[in-house]
Protein backbone atom coordinates (compact mmCIF):
# COMPACT_ATOMS: atom_id res chain seq x y z
CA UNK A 1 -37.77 28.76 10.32
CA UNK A 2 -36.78 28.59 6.80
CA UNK A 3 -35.19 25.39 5.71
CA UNK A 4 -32.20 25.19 3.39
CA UNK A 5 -34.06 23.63 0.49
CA UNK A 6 -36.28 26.48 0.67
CA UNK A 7 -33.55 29.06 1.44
CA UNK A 8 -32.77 31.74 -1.96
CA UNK A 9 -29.60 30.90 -3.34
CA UNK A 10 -28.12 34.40 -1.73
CA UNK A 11 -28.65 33.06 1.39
CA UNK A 12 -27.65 29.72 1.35
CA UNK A 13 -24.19 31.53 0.32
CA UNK A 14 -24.29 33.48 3.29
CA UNK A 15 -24.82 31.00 5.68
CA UNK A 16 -22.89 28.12 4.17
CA UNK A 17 -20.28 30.42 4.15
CA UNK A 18 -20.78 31.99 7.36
CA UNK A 19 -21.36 28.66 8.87
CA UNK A 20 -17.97 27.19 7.70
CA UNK A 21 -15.41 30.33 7.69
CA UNK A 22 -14.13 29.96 11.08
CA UNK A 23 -13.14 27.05 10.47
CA UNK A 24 -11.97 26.19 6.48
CA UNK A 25 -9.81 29.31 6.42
CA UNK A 26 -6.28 30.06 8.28
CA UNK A 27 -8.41 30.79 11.11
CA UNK A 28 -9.26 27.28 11.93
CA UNK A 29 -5.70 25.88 11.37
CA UNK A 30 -4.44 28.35 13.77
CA UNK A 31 -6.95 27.74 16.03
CA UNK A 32 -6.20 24.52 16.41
CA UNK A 33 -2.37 24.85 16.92
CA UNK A 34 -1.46 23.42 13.93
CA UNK A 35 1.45 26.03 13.00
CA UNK A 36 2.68 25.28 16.99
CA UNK A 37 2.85 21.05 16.04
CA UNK A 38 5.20 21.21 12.51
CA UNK A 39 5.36 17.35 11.26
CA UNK A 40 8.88 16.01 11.99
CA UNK A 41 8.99 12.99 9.38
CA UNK A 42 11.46 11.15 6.90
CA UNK A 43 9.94 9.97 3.26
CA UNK A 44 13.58 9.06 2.44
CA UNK A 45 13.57 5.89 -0.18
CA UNK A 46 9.92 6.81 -0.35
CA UNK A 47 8.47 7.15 -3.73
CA UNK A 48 5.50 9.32 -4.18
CA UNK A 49 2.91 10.02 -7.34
CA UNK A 50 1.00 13.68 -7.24
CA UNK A 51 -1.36 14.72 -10.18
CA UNK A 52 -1.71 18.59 -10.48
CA UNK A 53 1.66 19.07 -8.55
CA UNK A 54 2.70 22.10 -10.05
CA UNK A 55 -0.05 24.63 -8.27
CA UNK A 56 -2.13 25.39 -5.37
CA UNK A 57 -2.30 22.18 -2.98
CA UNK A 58 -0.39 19.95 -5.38
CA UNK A 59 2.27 21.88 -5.64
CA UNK A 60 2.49 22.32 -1.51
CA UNK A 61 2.45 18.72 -1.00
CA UNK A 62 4.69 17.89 -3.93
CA UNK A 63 7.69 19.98 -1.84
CA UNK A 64 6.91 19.03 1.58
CA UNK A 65 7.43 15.25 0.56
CA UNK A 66 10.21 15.88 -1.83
CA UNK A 67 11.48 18.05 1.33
CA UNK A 68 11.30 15.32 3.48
CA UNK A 69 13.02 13.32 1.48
CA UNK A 70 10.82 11.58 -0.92
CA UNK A 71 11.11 10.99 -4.91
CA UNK A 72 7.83 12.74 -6.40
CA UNK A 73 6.76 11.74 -9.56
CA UNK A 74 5.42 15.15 -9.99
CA UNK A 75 2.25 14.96 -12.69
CA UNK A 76 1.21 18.91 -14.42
CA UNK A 77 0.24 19.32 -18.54
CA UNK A 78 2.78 22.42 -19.20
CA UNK A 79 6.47 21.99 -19.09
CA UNK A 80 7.47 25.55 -18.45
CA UNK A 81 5.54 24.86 -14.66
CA UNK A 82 7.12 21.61 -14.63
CA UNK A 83 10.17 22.91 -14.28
CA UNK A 84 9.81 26.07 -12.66
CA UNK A 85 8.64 23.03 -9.82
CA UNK A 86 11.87 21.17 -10.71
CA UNK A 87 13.93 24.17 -9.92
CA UNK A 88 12.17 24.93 -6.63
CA UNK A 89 12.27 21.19 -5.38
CA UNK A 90 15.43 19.53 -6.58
CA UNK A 91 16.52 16.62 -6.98
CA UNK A 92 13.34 14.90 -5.48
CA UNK A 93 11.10 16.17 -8.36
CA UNK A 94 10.60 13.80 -11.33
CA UNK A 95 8.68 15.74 -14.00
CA UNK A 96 6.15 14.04 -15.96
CA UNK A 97 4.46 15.40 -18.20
CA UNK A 98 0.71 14.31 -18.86
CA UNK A 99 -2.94 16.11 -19.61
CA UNK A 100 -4.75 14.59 -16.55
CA UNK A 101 -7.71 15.55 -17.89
CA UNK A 102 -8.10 12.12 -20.48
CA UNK A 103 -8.94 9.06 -19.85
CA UNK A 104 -6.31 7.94 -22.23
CA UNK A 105 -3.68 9.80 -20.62
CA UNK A 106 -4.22 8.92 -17.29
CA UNK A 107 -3.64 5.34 -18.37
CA UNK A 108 -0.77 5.97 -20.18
CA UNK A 109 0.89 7.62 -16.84
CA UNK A 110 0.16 4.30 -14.76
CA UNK A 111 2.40 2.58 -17.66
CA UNK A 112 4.57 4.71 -17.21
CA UNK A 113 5.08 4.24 -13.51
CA UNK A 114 5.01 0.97 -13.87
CA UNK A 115 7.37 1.26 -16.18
CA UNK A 116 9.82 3.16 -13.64
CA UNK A 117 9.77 0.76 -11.49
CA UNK A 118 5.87 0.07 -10.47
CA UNK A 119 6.22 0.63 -6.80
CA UNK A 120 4.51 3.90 -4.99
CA UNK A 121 4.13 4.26 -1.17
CA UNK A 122 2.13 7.25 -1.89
CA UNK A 123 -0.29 8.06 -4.71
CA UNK A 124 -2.39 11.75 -4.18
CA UNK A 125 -5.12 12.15 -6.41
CA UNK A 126 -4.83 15.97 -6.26
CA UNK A 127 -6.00 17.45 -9.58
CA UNK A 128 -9.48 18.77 -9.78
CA UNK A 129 -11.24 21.86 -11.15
CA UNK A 130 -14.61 23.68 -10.88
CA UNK A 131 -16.13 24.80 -14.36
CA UNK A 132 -19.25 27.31 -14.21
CA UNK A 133 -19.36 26.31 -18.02
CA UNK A 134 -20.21 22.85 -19.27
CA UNK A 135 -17.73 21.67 -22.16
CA UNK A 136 -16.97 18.17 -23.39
CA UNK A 137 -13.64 16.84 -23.72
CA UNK A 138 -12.15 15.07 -26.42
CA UNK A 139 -13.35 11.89 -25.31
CA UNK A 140 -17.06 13.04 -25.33
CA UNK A 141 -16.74 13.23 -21.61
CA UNK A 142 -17.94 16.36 -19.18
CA UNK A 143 -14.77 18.09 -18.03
CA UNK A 144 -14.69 18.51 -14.72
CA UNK A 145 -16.59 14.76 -14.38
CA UNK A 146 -13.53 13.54 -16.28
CA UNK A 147 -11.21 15.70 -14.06
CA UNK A 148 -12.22 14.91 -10.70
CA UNK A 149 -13.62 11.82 -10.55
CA UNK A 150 -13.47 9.37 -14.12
CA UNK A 151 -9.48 10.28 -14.47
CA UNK A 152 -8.59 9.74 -10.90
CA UNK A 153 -10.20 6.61 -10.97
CA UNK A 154 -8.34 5.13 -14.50
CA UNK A 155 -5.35 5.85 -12.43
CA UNK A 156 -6.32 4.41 -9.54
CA UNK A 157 -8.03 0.99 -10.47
CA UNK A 158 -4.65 0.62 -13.21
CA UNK A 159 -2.19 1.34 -9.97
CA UNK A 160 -4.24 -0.94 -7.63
CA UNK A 161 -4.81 -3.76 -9.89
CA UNK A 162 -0.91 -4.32 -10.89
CA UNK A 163 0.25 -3.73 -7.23
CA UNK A 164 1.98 -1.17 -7.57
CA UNK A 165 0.47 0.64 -4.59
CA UNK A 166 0.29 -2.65 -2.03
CA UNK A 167 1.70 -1.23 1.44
CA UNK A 168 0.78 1.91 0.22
CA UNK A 169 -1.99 5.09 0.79
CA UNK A 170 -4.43 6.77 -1.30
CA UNK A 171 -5.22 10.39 -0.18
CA UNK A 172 -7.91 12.14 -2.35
CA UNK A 173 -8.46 15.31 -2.22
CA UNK A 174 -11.94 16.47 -1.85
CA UNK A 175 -13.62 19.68 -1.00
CA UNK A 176 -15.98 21.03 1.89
CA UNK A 177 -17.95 21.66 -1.12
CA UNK A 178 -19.27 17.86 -0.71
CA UNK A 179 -21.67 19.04 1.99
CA UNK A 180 -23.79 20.58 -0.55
CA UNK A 181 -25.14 16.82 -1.93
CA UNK A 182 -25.78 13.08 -1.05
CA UNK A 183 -23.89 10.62 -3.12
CA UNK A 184 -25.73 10.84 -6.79
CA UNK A 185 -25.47 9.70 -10.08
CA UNK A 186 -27.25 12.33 -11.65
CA UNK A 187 -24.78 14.97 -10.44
CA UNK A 188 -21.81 13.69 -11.95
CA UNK A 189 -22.29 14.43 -15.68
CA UNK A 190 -24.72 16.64 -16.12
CA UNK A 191 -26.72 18.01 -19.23
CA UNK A 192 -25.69 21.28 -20.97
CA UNK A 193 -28.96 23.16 -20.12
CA UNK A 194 -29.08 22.46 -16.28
CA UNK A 195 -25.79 22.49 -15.80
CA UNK A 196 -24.66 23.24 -11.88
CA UNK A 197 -20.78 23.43 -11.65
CA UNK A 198 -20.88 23.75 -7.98
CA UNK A 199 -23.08 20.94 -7.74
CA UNK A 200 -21.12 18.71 -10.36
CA UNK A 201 -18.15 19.39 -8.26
CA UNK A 202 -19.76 18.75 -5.03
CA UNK A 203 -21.05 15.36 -6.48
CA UNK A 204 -17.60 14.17 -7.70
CA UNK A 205 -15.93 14.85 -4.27
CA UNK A 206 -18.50 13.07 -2.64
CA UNK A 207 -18.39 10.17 -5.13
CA UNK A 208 -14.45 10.38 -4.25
CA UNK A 209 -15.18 9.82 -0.60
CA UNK A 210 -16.68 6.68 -1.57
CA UNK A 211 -14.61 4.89 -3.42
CA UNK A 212 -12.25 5.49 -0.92
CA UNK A 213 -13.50 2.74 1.36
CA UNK A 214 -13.40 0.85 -1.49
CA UNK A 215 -9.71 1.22 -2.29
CA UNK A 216 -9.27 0.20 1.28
CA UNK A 217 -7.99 -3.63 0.92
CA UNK A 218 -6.44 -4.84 4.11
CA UNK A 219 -5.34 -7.84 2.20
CA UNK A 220 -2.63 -5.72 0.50
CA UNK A 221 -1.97 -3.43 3.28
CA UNK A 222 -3.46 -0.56 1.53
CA UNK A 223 -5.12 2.20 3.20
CA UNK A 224 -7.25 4.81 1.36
CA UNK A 225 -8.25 8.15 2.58
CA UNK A 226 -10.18 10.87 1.50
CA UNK A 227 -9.38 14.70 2.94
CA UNK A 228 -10.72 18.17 2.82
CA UNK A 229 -7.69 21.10 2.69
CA UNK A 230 -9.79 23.40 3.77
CA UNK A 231 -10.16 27.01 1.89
CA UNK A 232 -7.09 27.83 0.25
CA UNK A 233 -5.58 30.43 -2.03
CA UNK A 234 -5.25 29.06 -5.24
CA UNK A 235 -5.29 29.89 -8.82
CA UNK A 236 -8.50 27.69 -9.00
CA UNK A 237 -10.22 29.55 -6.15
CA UNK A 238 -9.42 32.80 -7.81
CA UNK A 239 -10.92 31.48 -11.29
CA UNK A 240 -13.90 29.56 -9.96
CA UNK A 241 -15.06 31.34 -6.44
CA UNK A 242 -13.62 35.10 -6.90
CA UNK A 243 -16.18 35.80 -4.74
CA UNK A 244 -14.60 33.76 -1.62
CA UNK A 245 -11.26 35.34 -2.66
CA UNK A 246 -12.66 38.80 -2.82
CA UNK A 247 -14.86 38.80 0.81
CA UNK A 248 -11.92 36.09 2.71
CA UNK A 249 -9.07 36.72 0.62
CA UNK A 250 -6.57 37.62 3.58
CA UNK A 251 -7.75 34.82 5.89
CA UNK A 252 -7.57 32.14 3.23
CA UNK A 253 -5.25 29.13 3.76
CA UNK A 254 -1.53 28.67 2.09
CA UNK A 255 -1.21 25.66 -0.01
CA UNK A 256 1.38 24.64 2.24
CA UNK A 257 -1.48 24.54 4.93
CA UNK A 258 -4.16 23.07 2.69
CA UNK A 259 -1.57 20.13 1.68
CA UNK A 260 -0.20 19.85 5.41
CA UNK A 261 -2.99 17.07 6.09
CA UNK A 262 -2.05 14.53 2.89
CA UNK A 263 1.72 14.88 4.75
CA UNK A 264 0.57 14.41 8.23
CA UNK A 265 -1.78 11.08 6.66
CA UNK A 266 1.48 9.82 4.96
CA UNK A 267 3.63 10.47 8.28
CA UNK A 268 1.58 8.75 10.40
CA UNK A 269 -0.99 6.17 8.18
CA UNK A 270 -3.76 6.26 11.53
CA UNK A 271 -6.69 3.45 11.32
CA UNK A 272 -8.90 4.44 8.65
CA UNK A 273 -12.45 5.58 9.55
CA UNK A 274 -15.06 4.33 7.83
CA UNK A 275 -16.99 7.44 6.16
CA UNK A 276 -14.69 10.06 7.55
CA UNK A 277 -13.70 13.06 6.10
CA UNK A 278 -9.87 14.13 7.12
CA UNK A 279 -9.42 17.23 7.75
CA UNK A 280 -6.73 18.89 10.05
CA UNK A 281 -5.02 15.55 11.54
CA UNK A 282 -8.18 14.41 12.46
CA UNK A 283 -11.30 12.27 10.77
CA UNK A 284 -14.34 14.84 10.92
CA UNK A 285 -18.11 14.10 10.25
CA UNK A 286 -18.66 13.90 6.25
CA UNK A 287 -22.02 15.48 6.61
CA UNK A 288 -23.14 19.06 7.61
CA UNK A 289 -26.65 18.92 6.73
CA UNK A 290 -29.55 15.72 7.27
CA UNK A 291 -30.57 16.48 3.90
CA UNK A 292 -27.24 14.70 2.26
CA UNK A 293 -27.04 11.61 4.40
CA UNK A 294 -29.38 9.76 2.86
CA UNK A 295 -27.75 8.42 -0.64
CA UNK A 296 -29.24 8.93 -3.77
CA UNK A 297 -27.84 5.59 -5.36
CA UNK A 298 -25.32 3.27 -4.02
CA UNK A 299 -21.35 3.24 -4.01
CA UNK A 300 -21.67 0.27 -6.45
CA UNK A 301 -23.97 2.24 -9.12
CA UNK A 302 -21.11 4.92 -9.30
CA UNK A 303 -18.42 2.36 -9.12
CA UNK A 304 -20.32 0.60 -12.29
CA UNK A 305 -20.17 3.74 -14.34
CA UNK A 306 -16.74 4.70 -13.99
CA UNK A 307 -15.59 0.99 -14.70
CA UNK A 308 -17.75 1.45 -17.91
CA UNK A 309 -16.54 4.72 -18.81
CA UNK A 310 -13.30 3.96 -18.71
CA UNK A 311 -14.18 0.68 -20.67
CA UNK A 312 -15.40 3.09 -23.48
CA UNK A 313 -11.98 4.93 -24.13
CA UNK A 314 -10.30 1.38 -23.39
CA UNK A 315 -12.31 -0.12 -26.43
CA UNK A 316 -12.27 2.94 -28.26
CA UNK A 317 -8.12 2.66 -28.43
CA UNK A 318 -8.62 -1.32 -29.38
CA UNK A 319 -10.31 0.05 -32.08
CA UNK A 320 -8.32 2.92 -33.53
């Protein structure tokens, strides 16, 4: 029997995808009775951070709270969809205007909630992007490394360390695309000339499912989770995977269903798993394959680079 690692890359499409339709598209929600079990729950007084909030998932989960009566300090980089998101929610939706996709400015946004008031009961670390093309940032970074992983973590470690999230929850928002690696180092800022963007992105969502146990600190009541939406019909999907929106475009998710899990986890804060991937109201298995169970490098070694990283622009500013 041929093994994966051995597999042509045509066929490991095919059967990762065939493997995982039934259940990452609308199918699976349906099937199990999610649309029959709609969340009754109050965020009133609630206050609630979102980065990419005005698309795709973000933009779901940025209405459903606001809905439900939360204030959403609602985080997107053009104004016009800022307040075309305004409009839609009302009164719940604070605007803020920031390019997530900086160090610098993802620093400069926990200020600024701190500045507001430096209290959140929910932060969602939403934003995130797969690049076939590798392409530095203005901070010498790789962009989609900075995106989904280094940027979410500036904002995270600044939130955590001033308090402003104690008593509070950390969803992140991976991918199913995760399954494809281990936890690695390698894979989160690649070279120019072997450049994988699935596999970058599969690395940082992984490295995101790790650091969630670490933002886990019983000591200040905070509870970190990491969750998979499941295939959903984005702008992003259409850009990055037109392939998945071509062949499963009709049975793709909504964002309102890809989000409704970060709602449900903020409803109902259960025990947090150790490892788990959320998915669908429940914790599921963060591993599909034996071949990624076994870590490349440890939490800390990924932990240590994003502290430095971060460090860099830090010093880089002192210096200026």
């Amino acid at each position: 029997m041929t093994k994966p690692a051995e597999m042509p890359m045509w066929m490991k499409v095919v059967v990762f995808y065939g493997r995982f339709a039934p259940s990452f598209t609308a199918v699976g929600y349906v099937a199990r009775g999610l649309p029959l079990r709609p969340l009754h729950a109050s965020f009133k007084g609630q206050t609630w951070l979102v980065t990419g909030a005005t698309g795709g998932i973000g933009k779901g989960i940025a209405l459903g709270a606001a809905q439900r009566g939360a204030t959403v300090l609602a985080v997107g980089r053009q104004e016009s969809t800022l307040a075309t998101l305004r409009n839609e929610g009302g009164a719940g939706i604070v605007p803020l205007q920031f390019d997530l996709g900086l160090v610098a400015a993802n620093l400069a946004l926990a200020d600024e909630v701190k500045r507001r008031g430096g209290k959140l009961e929910v932060l969602v670390n939403n934003i995130g992007m797969l690049d076939h093309t590798h392409r530095l940032n203005p901070e010498g970074f790789e962009g989609t490394y900075a995106l989904n992983l280094l940027c979410h973590f500036a904002l995270t470690e600044t939130l955590t360390d001033a308090g402003v999230l104690d008593g509070g929850i950390i969803i992140n928002m991976a991918s199913g695309g995760l399954y494809n690696t281990a936890l690695s180092l390698r894979r989160l800022e690649q070279k120019p000339e072997r450049y994988s963007g699935v596999m970058a992105y599969a690395a940082h969502k992984r490295a995101q499912l790790a650091l969630a146990e670490r933002w886990t600190r019983p000591e200040r009541r905070l509870v970190s989770y990491t969750m998979h939406p499941g295939w959903v019909a984005t702008q992003g999907v259409s850009t990055a995977l037109p392939d998945l929106e071509r062949h499963l475009g009709r049975a793709l998710r909504t964002p309102a269903q890809g989000g409704d899990t970060a709602l449900w986890l903020a409803a109902k804060r259960p025990a947090p798993v150790p490892g788990a991937l959320w998915f669908d109201r429940a914790p599921r298995a963060a591993h599909a394959y034996e071949s990624t169970r076994k870590p490349e490098v440890e939490p800390d070694a990924i932990y240590a680079k994003l502290t430095a990283d971060v460090a860099k622009v830090r010093s880089a500013a002192g210096s200026a």
